[in-house]
C-alpha atoms as a PDB file:
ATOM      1  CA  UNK A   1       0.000   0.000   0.000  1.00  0.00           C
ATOM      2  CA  UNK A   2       1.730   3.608  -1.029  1.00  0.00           C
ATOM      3  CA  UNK A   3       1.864   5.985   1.456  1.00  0.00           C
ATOM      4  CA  UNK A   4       0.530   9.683   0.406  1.00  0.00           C
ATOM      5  CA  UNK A   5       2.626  11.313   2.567  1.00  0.00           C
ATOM      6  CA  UNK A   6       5.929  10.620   1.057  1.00  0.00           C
ATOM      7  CA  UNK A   7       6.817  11.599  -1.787  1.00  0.00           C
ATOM      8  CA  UNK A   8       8.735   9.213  -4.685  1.00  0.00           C
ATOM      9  CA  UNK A   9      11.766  11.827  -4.524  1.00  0.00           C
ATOM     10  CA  UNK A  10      12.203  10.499  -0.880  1.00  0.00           C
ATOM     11  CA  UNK A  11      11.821   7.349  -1.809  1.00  0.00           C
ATOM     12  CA  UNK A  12      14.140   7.524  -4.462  1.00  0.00           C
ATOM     13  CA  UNK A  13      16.165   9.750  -2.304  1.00  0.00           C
ATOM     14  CA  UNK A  14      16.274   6.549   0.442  1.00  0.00           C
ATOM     15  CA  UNK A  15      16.773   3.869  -2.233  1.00  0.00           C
ATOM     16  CA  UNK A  16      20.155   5.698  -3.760  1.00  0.00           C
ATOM     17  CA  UNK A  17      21.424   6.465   0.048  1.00  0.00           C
ATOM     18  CA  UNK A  18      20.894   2.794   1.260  1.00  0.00           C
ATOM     19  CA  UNK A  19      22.265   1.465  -2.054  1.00  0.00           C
ATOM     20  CA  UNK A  20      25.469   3.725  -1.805  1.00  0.00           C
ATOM     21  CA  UNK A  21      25.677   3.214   2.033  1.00  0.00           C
ATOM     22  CA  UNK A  22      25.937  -0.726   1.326  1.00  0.00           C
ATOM     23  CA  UNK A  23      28.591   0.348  -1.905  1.00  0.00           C
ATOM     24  CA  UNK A  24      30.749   2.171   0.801  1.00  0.00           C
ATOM     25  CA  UNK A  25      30.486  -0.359   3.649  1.00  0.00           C
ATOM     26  CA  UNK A  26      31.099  -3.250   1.190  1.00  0.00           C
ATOM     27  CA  UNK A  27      34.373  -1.876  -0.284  1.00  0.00           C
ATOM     28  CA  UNK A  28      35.496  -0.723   2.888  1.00  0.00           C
ATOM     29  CA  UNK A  29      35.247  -4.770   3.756  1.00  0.00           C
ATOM     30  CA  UNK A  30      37.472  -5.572   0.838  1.00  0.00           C
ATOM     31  CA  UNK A  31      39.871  -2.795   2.064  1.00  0.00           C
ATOM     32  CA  UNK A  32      40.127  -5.114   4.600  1.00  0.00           C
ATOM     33  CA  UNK A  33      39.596  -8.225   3.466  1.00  0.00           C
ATOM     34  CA  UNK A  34      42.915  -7.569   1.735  1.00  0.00           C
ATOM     35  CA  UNK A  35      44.898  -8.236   5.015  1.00  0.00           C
ATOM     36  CA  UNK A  36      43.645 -11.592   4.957  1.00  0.00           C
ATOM     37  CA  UNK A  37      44.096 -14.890   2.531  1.00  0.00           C
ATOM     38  CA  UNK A  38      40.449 -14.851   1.762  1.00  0.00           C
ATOM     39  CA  UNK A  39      38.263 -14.049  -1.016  1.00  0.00           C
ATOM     40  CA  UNK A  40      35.229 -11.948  -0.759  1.00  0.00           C
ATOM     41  CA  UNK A  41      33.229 -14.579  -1.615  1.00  0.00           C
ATOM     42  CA  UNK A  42      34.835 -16.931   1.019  1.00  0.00           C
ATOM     43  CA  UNK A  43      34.063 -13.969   3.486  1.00  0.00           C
ATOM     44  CA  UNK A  44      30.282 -14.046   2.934  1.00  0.00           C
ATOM     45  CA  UNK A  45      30.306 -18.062   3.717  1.00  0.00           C
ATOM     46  CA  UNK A  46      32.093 -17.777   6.722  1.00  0.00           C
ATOM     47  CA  UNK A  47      29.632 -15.130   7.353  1.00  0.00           C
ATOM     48  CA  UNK A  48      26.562 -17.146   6.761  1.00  0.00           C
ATOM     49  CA  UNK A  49      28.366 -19.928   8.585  1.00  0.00           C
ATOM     50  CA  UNK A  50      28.881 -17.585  11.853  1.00  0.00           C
ATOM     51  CA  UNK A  51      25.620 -16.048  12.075  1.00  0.00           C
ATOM     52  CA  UNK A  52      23.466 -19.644  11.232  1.00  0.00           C
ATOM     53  CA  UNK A  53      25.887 -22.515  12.139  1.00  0.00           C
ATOM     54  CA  UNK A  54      26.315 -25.450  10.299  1.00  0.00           C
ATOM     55  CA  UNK A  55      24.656 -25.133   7.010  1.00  0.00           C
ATOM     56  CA  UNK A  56      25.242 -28.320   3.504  1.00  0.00           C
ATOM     57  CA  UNK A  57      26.315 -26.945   0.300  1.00  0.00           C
ATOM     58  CA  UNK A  58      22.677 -26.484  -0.405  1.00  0.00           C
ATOM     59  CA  UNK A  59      21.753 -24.356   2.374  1.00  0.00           C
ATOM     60  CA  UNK A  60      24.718 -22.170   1.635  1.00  0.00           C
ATOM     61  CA  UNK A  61      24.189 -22.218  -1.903  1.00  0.00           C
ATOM     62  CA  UNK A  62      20.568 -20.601  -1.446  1.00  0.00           C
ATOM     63  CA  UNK A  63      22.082 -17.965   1.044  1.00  0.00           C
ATOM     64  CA  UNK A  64      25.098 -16.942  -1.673  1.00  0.00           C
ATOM     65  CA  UNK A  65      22.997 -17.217  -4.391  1.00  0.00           C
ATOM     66  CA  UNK A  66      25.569 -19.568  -6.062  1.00  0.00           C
ATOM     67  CA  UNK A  67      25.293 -23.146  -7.928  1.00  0.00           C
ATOM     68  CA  UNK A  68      26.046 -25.903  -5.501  1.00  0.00           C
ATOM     69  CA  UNK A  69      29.258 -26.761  -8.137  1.00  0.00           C
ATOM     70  CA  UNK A  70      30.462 -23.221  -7.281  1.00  0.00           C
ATOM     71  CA  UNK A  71      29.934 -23.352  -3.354  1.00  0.00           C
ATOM     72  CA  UNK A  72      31.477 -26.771  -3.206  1.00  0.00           C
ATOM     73  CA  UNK A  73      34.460 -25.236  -4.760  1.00  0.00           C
ATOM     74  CA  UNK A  74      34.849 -22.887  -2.414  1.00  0.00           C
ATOM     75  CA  UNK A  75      34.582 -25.143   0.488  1.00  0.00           C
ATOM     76  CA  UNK A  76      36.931 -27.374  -0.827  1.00  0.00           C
ATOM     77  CA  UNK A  77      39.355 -23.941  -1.073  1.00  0.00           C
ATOM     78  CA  UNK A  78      38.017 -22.949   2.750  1.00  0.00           C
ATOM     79  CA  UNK A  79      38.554 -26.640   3.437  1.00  0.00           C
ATOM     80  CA  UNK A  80      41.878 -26.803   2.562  1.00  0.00           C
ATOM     81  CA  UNK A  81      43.170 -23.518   4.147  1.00  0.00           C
ATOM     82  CA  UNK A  82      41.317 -24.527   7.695  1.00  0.00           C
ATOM     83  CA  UNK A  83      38.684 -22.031   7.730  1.00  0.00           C
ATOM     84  CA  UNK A  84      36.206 -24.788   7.525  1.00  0.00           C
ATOM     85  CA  UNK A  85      35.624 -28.743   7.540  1.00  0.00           C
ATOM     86  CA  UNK A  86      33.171 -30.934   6.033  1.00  0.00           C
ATOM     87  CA  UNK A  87      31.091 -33.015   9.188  1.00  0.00           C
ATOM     88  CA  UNK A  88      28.401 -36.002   8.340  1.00  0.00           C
ATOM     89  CA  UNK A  89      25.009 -35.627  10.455  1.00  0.00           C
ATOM     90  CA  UNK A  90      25.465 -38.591  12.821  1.00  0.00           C
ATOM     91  CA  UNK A  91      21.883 -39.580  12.028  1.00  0.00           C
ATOM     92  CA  UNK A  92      21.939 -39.367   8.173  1.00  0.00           C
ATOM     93  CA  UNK A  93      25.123 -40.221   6.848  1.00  0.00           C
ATOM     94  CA  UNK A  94      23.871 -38.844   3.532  1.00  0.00           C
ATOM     95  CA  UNK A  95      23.847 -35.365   5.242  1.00  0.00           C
ATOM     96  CA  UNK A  96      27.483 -33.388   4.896  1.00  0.00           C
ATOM     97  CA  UNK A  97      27.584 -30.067   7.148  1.00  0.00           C
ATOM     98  CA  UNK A  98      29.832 -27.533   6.675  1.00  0.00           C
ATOM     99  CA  UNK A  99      31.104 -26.463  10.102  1.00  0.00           C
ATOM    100  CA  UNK A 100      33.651 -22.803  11.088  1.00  0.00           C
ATOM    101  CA  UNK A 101      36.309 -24.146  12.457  1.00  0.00           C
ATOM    102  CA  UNK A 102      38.442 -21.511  15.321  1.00  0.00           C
ATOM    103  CA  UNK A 103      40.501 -19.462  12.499  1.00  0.00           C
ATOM    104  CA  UNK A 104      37.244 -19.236  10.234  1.00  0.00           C
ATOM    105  CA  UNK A 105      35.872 -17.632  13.294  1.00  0.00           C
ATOM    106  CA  UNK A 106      38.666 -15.198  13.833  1.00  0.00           C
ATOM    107  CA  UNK A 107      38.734 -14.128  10.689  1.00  0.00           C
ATOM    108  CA  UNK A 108      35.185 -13.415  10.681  1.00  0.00           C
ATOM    109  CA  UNK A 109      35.523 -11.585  14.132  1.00  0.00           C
ATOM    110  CA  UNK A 110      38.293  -9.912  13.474  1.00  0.00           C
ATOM    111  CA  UNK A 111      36.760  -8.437  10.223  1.00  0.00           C
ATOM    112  CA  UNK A 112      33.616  -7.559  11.438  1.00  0.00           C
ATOM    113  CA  UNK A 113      34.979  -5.564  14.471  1.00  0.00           C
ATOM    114  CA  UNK A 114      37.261  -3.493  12.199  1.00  0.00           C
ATOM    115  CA  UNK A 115      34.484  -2.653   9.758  1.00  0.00           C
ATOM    116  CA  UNK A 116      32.050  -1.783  12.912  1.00  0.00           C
ATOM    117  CA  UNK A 117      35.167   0.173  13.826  1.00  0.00           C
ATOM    118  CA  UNK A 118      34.959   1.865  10.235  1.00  0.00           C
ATOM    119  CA  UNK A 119      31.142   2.497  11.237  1.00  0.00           C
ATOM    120  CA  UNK A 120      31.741   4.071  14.652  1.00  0.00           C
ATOM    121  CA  UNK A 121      34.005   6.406  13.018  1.00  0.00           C
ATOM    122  CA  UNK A 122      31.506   7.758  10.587  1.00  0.00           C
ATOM    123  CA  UNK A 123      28.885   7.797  13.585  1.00  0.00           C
ATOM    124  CA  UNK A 124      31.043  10.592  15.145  1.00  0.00           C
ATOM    125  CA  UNK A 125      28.937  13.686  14.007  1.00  0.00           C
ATOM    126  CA  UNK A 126      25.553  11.860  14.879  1.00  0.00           C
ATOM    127  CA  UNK A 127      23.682  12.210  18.677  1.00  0.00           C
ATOM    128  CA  UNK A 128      23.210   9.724  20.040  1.00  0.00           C
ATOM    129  CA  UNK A 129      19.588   9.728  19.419  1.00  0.00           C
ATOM    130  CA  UNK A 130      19.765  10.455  16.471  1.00  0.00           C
ATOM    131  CA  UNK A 131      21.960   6.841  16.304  1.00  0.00           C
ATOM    132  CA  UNK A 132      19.282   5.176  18.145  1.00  0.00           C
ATOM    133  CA  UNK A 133      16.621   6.561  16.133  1.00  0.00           C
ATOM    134  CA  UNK A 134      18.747   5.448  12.849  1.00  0.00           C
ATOM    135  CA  UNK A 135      19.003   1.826  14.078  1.00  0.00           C
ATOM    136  CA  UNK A 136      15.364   1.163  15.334  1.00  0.00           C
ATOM    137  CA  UNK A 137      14.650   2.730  11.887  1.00  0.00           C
ATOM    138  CA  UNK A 138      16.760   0.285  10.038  1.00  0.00           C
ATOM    139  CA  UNK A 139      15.982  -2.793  11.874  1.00  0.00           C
ATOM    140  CA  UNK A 140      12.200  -2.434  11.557  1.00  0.00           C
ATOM    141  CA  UNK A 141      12.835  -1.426   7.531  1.00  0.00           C
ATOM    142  CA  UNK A 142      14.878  -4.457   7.663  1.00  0.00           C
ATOM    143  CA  UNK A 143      12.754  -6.835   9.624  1.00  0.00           C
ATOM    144  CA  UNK A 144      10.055  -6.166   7.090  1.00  0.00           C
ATOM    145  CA  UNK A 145      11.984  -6.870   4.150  1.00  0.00           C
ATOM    146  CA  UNK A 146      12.498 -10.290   5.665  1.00  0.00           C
ATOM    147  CA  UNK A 147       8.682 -10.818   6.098  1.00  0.00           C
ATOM    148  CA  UNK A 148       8.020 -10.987   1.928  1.00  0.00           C
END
């Protein structure tokens, strides 16, 4: 349902800021990513990994948006470095998990405090309700994305 009270230039106005915030946020995260022997594609599946848990090439390969041939590649790559390892379900042996091991997880940490670093430094100039009032605002805008 469209909303009379705003306008299509805010709209438009809110589409291009969010798009260009996530631009900005996500090459900052290869900035840093480039202090690390990952790929920005391996980031994201450790991500998924650390936020969800265990997930099988076919759960991650929904998330990523990627063929299952293409995920499995790069779990054999995480695989092989130690940033992950393949586990069978002990009650379905047909079942493979993909499970974070300890210096998935650091790398994940690690790169996700330094780029909520990055964020806290552009925060500077905001009050701090203004700040709350940003993150209710983009939790709820973001919780009912989720719903469709």
């Amino acid at each position: 349902m469209e909303r009379a009270d705003v306008t299509n230039e805010t709209v438009a106005d809110l589409e291009k800021a969010l798009r260009h915030i996530s631009a900005i946020i996500k090459q900052k995260g290869r900035e840093i990513l480039s202090d690390y022997s990952i790929t920005p594609p391996q980031f994201i599946a450790l991500q998924w990994l650390w936020e969800n848990g265990d997930l099988t090439i076919g759960e991650l390969s929904n998330k990523m948006f990627l063929a299952c041939s293409t995920t499995t590649d790069l779990v054999d790559r995480m695989e092989k470095n130690e940033l992950v390892v393949r586990v069978k379900d002990p009650h379905d042996r047909r079942v493979v998990q993909i499970h974070l091991l300890k210096e998935g997880e650091r790398i994940i940490e690690e790169v996700i405090e330094k780029r909520q670093n990055y964020l806290r430094d552009k925060l500077v100039n905001f009050e701090d309700k203004e700040i709350v009032l940003l993150e209710r605002s983009l939790i709820k805008l973001q919780h009912d994305m989720r719903e469709e």
